[in-house]
N, C-alpha and C. Protein backbone atom coordinates (compact mmCIF):
# COMPACT_ATOMS: atom_id res chain seq x y z
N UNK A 1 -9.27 -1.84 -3.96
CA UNK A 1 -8.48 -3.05 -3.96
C UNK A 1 -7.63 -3.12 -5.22
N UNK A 2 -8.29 -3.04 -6.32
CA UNK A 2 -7.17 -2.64 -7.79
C UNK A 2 -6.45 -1.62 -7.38
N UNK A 3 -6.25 -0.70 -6.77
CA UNK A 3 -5.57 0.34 -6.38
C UNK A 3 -4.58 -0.14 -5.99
N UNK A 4 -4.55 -0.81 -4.98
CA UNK A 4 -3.51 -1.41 -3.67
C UNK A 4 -2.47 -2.13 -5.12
N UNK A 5 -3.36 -2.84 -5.93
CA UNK A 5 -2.64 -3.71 -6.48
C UNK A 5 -1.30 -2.81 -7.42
N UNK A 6 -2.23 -1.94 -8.32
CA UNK A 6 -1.72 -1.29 -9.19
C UNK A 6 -0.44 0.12 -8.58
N UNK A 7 -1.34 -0.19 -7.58
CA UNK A 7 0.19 0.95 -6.96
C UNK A 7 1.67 0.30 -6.31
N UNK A 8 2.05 -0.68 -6.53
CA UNK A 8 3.02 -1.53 -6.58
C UNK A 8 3.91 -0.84 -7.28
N UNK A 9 5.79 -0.18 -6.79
CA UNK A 9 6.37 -0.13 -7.40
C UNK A 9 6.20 1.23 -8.04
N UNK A 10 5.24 1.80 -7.91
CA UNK A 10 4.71 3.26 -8.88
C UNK A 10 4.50 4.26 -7.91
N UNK A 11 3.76 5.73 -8.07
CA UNK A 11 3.04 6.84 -7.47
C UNK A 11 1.98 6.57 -7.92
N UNK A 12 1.16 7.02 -6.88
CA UNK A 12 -0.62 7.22 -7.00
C UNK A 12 -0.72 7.96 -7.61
N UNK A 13 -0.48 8.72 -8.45
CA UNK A 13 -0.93 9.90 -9.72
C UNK A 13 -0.47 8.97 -10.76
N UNK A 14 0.05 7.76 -10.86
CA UNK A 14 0.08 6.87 -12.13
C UNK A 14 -0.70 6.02 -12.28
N UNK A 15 -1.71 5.75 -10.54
CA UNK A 15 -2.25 4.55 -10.58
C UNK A 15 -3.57 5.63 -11.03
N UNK A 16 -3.98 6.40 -10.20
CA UNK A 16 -5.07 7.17 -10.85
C UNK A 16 -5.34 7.59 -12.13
N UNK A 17 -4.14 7.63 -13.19
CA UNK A 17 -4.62 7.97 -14.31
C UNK A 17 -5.17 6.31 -14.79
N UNK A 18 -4.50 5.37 -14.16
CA UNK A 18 -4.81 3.70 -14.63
C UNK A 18 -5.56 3.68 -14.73
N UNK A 19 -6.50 3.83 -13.38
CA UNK A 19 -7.87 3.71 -13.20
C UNK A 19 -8.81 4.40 -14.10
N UNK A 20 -8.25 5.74 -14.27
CA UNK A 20 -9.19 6.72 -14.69
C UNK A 20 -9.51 5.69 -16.30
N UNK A 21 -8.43 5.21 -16.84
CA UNK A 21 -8.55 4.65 -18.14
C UNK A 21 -9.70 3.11 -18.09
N UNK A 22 -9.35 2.77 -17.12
CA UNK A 22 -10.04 1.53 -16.56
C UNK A 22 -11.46 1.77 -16.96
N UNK A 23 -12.07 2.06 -15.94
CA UNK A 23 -13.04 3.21 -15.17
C UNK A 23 -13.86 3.66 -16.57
N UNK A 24 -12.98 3.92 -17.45
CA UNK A 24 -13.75 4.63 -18.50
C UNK A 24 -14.20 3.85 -20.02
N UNK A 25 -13.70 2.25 -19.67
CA UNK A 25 -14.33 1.27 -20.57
C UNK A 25 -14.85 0.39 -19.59
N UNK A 26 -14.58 0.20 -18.26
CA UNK A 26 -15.79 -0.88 -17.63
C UNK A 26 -16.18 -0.45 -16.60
N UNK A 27 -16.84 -0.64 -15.63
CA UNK A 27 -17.20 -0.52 -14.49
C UNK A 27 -15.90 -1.38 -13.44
N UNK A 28 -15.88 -0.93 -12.48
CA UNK A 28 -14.23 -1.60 -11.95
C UNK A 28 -15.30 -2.76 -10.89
N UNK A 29 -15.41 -3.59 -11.67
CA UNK A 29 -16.16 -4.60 -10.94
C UNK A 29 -15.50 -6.29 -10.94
N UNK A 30 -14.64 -7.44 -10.15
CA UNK A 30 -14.40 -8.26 -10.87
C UNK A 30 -14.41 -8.90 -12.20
N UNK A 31 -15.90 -9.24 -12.15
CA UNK A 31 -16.21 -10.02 -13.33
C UNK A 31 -16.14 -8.75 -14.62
N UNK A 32 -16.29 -7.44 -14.87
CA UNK A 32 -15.64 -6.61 -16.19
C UNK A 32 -14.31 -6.53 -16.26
N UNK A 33 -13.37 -6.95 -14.96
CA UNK A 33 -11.92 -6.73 -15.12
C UNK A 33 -11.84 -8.37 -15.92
N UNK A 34 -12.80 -9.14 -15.78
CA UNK A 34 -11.93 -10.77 -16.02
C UNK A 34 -12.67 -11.22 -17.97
N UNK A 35 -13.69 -10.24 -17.61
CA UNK A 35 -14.25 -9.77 -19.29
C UNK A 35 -13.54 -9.26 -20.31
N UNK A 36 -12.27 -8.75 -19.73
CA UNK A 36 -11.27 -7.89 -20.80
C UNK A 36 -10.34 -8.94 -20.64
N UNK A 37 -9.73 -9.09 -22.32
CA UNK A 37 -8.74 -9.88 -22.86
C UNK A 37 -7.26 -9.40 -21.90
N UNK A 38 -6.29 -10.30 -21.49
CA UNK A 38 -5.15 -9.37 -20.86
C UNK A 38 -4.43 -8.26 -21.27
N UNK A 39 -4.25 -8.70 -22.74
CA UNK A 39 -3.35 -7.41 -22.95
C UNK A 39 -4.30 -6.44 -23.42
N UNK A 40 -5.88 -6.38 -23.36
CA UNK A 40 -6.68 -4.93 -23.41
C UNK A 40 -6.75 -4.56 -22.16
N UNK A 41 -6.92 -5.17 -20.76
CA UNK A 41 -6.16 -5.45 -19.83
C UNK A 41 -5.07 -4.38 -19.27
N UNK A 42 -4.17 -4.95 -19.89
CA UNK A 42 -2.62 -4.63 -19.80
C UNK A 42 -2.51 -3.28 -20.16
N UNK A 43 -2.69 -2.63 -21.40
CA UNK A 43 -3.32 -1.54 -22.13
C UNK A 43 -3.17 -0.29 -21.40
N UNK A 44 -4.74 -0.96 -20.99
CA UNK A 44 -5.40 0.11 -19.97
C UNK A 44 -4.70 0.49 -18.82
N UNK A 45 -3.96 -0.41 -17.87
CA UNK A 45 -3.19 0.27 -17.14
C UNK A 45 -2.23 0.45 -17.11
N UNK A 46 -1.62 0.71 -18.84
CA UNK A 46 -0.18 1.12 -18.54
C UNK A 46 0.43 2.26 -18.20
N UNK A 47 -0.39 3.42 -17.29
CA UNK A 47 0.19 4.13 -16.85
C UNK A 47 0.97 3.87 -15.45
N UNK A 48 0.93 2.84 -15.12
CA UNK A 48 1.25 2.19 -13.43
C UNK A 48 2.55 1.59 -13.87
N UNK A 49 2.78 0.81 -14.91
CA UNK A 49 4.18 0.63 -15.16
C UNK A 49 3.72 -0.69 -14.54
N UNK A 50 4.30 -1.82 -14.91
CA UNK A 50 4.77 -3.21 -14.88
C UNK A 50 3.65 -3.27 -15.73
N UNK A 51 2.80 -3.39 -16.55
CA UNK A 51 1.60 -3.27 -17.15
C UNK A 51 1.16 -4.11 -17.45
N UNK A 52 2.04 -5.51 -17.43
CA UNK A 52 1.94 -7.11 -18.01
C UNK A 52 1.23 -7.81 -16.80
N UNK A 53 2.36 -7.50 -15.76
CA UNK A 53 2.58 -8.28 -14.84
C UNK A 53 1.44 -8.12 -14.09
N UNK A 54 0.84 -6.85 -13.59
CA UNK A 54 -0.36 -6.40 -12.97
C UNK A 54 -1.00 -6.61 -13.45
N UNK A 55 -1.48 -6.92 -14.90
CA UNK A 55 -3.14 -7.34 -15.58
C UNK A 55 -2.79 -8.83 -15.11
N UNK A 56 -2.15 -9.77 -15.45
CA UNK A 56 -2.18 -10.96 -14.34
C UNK A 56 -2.83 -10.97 -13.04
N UNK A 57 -1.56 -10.22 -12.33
CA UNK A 57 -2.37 -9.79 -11.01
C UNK A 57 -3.71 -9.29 -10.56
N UNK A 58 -4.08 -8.46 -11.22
CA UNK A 58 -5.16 -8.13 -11.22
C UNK A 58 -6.46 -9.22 -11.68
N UNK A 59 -5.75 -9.78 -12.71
CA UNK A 59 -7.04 -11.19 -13.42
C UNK A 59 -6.75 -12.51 -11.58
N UNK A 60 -5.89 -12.30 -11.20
CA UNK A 60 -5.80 -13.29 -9.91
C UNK A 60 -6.15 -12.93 -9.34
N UNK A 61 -6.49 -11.74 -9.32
CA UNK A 61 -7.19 -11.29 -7.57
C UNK A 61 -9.00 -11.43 -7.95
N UNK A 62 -9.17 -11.09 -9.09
CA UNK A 62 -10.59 -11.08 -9.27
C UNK A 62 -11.19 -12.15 -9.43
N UNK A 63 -10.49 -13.69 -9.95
CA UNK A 63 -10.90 -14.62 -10.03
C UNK A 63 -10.80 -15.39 -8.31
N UNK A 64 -10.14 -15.03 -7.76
CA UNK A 64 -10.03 -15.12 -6.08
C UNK A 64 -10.97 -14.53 -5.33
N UNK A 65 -11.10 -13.37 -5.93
CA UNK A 65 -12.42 -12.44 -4.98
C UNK A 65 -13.84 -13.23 -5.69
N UNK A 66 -13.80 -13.71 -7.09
CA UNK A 66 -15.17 -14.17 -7.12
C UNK A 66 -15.50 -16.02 -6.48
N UNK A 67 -14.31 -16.36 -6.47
CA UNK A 67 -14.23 -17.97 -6.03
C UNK A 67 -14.70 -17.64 -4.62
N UNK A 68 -14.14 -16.82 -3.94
CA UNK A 68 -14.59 -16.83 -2.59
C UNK A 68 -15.97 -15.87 -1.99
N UNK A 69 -16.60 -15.79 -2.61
CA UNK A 69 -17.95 -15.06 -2.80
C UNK A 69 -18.02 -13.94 -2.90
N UNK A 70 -17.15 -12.84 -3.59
CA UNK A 70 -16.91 -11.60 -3.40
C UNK A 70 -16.67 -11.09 -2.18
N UNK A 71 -16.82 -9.64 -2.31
CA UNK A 71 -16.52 -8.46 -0.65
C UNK A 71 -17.15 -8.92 0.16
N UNK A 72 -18.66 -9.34 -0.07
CA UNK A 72 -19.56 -9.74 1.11
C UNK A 72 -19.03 -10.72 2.35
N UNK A 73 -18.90 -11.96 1.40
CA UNK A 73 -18.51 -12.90 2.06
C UNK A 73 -16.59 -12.72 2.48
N UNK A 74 -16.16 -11.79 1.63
CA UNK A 74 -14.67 -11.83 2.65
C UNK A 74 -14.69 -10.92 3.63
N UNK A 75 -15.99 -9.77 3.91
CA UNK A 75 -16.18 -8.75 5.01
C UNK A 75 -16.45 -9.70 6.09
N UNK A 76 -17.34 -10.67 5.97
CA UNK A 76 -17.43 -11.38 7.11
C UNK A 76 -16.21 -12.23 7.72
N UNK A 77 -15.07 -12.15 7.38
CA UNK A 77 -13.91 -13.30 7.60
C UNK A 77 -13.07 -12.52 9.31
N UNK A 78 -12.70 -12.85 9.86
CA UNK A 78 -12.04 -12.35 11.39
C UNK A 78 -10.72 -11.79 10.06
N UNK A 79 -10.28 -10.80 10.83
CA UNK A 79 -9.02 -9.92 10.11
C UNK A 79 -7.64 -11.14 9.59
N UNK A 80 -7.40 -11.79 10.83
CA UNK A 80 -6.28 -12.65 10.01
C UNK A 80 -6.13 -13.43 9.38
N UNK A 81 -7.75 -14.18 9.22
CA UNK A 81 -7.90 -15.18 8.07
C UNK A 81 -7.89 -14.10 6.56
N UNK A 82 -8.84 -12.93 6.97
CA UNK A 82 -8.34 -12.68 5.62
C UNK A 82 -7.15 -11.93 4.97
N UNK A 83 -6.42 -11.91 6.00
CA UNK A 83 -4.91 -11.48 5.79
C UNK A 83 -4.42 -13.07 5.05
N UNK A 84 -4.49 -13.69 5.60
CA UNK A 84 -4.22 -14.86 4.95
C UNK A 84 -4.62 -15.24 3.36
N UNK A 85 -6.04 -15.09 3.66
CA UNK A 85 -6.63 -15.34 1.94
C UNK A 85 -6.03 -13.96 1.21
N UNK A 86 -5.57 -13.26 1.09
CA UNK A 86 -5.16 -12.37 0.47
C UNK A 86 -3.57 -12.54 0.56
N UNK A 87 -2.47 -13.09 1.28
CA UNK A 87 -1.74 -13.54 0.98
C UNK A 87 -1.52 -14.59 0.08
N UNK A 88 -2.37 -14.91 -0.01
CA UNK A 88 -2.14 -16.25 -0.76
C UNK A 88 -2.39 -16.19 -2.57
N UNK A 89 -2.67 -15.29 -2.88
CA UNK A 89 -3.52 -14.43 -4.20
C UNK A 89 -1.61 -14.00 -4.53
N UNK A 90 -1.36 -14.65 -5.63
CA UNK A 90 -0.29 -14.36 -6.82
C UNK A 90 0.18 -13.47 -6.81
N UNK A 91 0.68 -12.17 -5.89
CA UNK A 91 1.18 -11.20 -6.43
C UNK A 91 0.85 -10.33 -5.12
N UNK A 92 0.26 -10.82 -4.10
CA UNK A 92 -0.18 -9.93 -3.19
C UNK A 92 0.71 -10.25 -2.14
N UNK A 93 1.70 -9.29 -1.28
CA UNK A 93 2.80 -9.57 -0.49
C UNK A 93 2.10 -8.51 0.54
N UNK A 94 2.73 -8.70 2.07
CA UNK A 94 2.26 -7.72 2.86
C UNK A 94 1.64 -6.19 2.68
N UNK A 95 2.41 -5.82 2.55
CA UNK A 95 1.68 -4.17 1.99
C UNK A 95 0.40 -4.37 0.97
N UNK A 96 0.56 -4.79 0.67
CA UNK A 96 -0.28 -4.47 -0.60
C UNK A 96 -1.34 -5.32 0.21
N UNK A 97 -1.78 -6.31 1.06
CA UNK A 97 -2.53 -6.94 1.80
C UNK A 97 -2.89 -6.20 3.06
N UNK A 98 -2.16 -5.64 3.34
CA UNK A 98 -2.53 -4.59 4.96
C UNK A 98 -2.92 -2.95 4.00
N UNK A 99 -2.64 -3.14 2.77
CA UNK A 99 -3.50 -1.51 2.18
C UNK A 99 -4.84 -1.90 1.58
N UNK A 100 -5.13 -3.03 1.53
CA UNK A 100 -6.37 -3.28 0.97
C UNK A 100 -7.05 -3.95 2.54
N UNK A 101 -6.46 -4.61 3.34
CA UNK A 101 -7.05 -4.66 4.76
C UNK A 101 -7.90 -3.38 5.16
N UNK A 102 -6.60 -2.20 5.46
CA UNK A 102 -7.19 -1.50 6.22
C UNK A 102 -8.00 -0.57 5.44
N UNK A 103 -7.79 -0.10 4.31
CA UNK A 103 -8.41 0.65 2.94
C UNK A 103 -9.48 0.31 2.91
N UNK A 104 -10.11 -1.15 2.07
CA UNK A 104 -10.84 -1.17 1.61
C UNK A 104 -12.04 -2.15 2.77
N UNK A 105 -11.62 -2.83 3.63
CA UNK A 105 -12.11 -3.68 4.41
C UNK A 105 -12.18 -2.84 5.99
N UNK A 106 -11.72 -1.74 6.20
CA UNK A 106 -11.57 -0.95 7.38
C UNK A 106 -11.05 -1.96 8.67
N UNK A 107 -9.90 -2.47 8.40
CA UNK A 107 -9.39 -3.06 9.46
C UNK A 107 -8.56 -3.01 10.15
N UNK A 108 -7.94 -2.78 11.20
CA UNK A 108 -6.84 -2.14 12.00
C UNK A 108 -5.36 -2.70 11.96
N UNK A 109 -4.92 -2.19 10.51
CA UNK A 109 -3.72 -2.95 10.16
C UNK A 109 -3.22 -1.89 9.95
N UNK A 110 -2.04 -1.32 10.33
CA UNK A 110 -1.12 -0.78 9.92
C UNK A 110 -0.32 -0.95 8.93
N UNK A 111 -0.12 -0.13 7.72
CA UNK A 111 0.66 -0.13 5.87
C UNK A 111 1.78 0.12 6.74
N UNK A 112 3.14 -0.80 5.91
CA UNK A 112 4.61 -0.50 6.19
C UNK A 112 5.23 -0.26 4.87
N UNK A 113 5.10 0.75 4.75
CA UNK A 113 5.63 0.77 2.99
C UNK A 113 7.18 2.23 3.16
N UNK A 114 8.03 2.07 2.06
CA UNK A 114 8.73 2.71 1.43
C UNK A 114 8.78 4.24 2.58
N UNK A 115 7.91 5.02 2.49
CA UNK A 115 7.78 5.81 3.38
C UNK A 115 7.97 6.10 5.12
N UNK A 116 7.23 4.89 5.68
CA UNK A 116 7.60 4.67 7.00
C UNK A 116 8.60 4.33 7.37
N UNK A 117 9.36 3.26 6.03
CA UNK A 117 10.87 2.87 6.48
C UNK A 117 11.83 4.09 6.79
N UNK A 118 11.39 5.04 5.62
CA UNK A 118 12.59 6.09 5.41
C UNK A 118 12.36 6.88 7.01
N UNK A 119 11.18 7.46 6.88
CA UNK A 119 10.77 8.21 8.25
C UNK A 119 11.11 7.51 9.22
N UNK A 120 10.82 6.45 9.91
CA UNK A 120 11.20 6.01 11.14
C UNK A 120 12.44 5.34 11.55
N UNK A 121 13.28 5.10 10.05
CA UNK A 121 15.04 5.17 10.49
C UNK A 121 15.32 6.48 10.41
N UNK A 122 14.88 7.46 9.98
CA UNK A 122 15.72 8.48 9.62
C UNK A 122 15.26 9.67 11.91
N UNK A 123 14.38 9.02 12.32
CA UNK A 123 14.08 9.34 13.39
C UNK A 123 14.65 8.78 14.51
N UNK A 124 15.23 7.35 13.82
CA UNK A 124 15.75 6.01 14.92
C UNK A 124 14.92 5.59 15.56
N UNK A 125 13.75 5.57 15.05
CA UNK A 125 12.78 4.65 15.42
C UNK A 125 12.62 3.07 15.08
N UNK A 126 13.51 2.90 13.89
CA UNK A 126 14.23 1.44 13.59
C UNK A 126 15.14 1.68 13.14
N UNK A 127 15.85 0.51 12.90
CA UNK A 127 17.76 0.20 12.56
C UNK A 127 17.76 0.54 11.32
N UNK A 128 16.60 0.02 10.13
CA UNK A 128 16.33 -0.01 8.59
C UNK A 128 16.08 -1.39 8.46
N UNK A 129 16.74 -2.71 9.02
CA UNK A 129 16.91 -4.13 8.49
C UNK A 129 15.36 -4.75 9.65
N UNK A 130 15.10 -3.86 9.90
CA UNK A 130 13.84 -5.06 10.56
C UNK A 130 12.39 -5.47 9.52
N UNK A 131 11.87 -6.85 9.85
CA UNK A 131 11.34 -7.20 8.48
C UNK A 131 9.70 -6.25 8.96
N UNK A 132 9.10 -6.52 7.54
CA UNK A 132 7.90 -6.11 7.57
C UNK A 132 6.96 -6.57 8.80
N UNK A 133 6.98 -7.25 9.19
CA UNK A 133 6.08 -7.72 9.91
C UNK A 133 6.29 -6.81 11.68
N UNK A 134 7.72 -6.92 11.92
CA UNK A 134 7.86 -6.63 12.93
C UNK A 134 7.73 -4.98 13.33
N UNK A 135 8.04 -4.22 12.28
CA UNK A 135 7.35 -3.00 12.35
C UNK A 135 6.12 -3.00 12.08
N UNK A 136 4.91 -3.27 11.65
CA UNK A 136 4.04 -3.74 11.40
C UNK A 136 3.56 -3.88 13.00
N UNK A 137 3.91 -4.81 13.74
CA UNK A 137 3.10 -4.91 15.24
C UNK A 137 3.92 -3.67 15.82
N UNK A 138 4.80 -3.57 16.06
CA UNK A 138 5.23 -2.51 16.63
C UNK A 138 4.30 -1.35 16.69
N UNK A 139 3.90 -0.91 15.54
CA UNK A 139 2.93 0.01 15.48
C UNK A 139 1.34 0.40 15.84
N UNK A 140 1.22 -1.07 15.45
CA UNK A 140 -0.15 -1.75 15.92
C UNK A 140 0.19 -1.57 17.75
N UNK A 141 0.54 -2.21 18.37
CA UNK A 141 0.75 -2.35 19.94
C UNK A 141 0.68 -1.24 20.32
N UNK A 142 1.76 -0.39 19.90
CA UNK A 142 1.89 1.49 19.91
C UNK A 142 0.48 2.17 20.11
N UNK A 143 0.15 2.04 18.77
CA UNK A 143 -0.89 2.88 18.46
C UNK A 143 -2.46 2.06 19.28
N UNK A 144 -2.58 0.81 19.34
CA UNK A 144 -4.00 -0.02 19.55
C UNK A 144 -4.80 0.65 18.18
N UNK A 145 -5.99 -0.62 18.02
CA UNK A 145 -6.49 -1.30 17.16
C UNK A 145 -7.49 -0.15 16.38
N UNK A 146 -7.32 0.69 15.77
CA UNK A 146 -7.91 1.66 15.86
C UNK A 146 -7.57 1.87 14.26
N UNK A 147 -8.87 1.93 13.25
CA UNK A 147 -9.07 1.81 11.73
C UNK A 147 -8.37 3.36 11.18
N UNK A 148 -9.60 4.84 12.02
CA UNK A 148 -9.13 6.16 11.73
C UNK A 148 -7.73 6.37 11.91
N UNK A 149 -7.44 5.98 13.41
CA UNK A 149 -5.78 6.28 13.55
C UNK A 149 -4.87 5.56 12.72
N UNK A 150 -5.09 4.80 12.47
CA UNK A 150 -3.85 3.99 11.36
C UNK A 150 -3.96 4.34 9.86
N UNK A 151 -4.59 5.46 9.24
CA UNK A 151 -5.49 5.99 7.99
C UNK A 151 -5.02 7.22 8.54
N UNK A 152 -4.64 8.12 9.28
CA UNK A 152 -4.52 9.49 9.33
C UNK A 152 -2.87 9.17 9.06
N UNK A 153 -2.27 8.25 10.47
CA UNK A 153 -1.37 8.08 10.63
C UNK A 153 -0.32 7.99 9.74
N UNK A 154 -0.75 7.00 9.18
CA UNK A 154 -0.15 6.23 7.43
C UNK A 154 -0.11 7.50 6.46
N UNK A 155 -0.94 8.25 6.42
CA UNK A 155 -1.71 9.27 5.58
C UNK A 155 -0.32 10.44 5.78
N UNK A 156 -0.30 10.64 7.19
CA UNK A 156 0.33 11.59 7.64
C UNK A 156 2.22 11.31 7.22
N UNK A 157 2.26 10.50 7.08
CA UNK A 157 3.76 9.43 7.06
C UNK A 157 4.06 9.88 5.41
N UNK A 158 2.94 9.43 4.78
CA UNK A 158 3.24 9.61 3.15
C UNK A 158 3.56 10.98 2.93
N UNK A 159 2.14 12.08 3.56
CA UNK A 159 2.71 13.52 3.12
C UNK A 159 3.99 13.97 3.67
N UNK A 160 4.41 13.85 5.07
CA UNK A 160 5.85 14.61 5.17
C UNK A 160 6.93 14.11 4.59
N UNK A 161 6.65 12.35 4.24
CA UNK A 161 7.72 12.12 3.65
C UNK A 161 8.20 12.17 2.06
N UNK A 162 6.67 12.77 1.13
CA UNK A 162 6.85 13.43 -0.19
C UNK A 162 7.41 14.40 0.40
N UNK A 163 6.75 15.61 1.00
CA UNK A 163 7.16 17.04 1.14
C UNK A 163 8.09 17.41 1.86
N UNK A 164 8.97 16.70 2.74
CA UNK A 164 9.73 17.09 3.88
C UNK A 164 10.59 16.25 3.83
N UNK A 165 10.56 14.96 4.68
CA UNK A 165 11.67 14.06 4.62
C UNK A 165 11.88 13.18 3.03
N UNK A 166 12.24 13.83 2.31
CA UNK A 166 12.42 13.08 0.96
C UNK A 166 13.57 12.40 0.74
N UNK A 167 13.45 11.73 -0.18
CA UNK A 167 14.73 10.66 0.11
C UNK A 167 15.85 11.23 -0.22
N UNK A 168 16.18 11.72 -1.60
CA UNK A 168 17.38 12.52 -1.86
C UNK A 168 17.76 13.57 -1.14
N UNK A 169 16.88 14.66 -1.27
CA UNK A 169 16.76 16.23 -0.65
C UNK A 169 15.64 16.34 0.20
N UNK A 170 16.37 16.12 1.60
CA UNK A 170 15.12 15.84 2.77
C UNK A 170 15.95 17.57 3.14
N UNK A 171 14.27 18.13 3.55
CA UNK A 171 14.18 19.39 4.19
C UNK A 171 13.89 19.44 5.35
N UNK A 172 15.36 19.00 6.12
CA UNK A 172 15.47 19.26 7.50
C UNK A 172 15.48 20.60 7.81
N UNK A 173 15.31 21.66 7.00
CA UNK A 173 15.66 23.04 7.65
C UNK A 173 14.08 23.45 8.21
N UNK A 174 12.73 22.41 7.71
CA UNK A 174 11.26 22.70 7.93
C UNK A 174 10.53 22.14 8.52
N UNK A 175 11.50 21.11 8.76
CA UNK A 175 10.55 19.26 9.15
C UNK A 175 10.78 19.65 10.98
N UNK A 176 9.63 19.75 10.99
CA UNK A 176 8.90 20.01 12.44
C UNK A 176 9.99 18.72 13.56
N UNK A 177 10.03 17.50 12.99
CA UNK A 177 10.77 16.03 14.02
C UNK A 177 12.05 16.29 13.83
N UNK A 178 12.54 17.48 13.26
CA UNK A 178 14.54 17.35 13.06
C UNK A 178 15.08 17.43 14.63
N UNK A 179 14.20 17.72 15.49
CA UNK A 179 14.97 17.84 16.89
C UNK A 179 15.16 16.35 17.02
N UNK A 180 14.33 15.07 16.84
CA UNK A 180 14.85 14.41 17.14
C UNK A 180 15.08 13.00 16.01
N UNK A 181 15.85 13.98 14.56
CA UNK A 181 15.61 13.27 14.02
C UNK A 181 17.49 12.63 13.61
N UNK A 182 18.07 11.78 13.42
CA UNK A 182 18.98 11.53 13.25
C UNK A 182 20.00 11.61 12.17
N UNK A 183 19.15 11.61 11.19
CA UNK A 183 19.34 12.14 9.81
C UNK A 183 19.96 13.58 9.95
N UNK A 184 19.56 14.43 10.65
CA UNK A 184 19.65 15.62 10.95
C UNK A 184 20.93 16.22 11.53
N UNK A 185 20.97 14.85 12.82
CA UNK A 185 21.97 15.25 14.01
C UNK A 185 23.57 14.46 13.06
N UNK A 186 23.43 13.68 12.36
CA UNK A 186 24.64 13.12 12.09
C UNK A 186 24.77 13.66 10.57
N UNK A 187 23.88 14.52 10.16
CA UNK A 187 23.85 14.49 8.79
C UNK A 187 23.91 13.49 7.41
N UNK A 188 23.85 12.41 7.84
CA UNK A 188 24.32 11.04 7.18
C UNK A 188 22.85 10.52 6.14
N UNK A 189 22.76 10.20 5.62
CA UNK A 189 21.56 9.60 4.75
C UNK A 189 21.29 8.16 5.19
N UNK A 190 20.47 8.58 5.68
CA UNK A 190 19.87 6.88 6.62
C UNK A 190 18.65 6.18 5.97
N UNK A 191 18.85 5.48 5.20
CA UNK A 191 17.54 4.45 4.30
C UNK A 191 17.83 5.47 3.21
């Protein structure tokens, strides 16, 4: 769940070294994240970049996760209430609420992040301007409710679109979807 948070805006090899720093003066437990002063806090994860703004965030989510009885009591919540209570937490916007949904709570939410946009306009699978939400069910309906498939899926989305469809220098000459990918056929840079 600090993960989801701290990877805002950054790469996961920045949030992992965060952690790793974290990790290595407390136990990553609410109440040791709300034990550290902010800017020792702040400090510690400034390898993630916004470094201010996220020890906030991070002190809001933990004082939220302990007001509401910790993991226990938010495992028991039906999926969209706690899509809700996690919207509502200072700093937590869709993605970052459907990566700690389906991540850390195993719930059948599909992540719409940075990656899927690029991949599924660059396929014409969307225009680019549709909001989060609506790709979001789209996928869900597509795929049905299913925790593994939306975790391979997502999974699968991030690697071709580091290694293959990249944003600047996408390697259409390797990328297995260029038959039907649009990016390809018009040559044009789409997202």
């Amino acid at each position: 769940m600090l993960g989801a948070i701290l990877t805002q805006n950054t790469a996961w090899t920045n949030v992992e070294r965060a952690l790793s720093q974290l990790r290595a003066e407390i136990p990553l437990r609410p109440e040791s994240v709300l034990a550290l002063a902010e800017p020792v806090l702040a400090e510690l994860i400034r390898p993630s970049g916004y470094f201010n703004v996220k020890a906030r965030r991070l002190r809001s989510f933990c004082e939220a996760l302990l007001e509401a009885g910790g993991e226990v009591a938010l495992a028991a919540l039906p999926t969209d209430q706690l899509r809700h209570w996690l919207l509502a937490i200072n700093g937590i916007g869709p993605e970052t609420a459907d990566d700690i949904l389906l991540y850390a709570f195993e719930r059948p939410v599909f992540v719409v992040d940075a990656y899927t946009r690029r991949l599924f306009g660059r396929l014409g699978l969307i225009v680019g301007d549709e909001g989060y939400e609506d790709i979001r069910q789209q996928v869900e309906a597509a795929l049905g409710p299913d925790v593994a498939c939306f975790n391979e899926y997502h999974a699968l989305i991030v690697r071709h679109a580091k290694e293959v469809c990249r944003a600047r220098k996408p390697g259409c000459e390797v990328c297995l979807l260029s038959q039907g990918c649009q990016q390809r056929e018009d040559g044009s840079q789409r997202l």
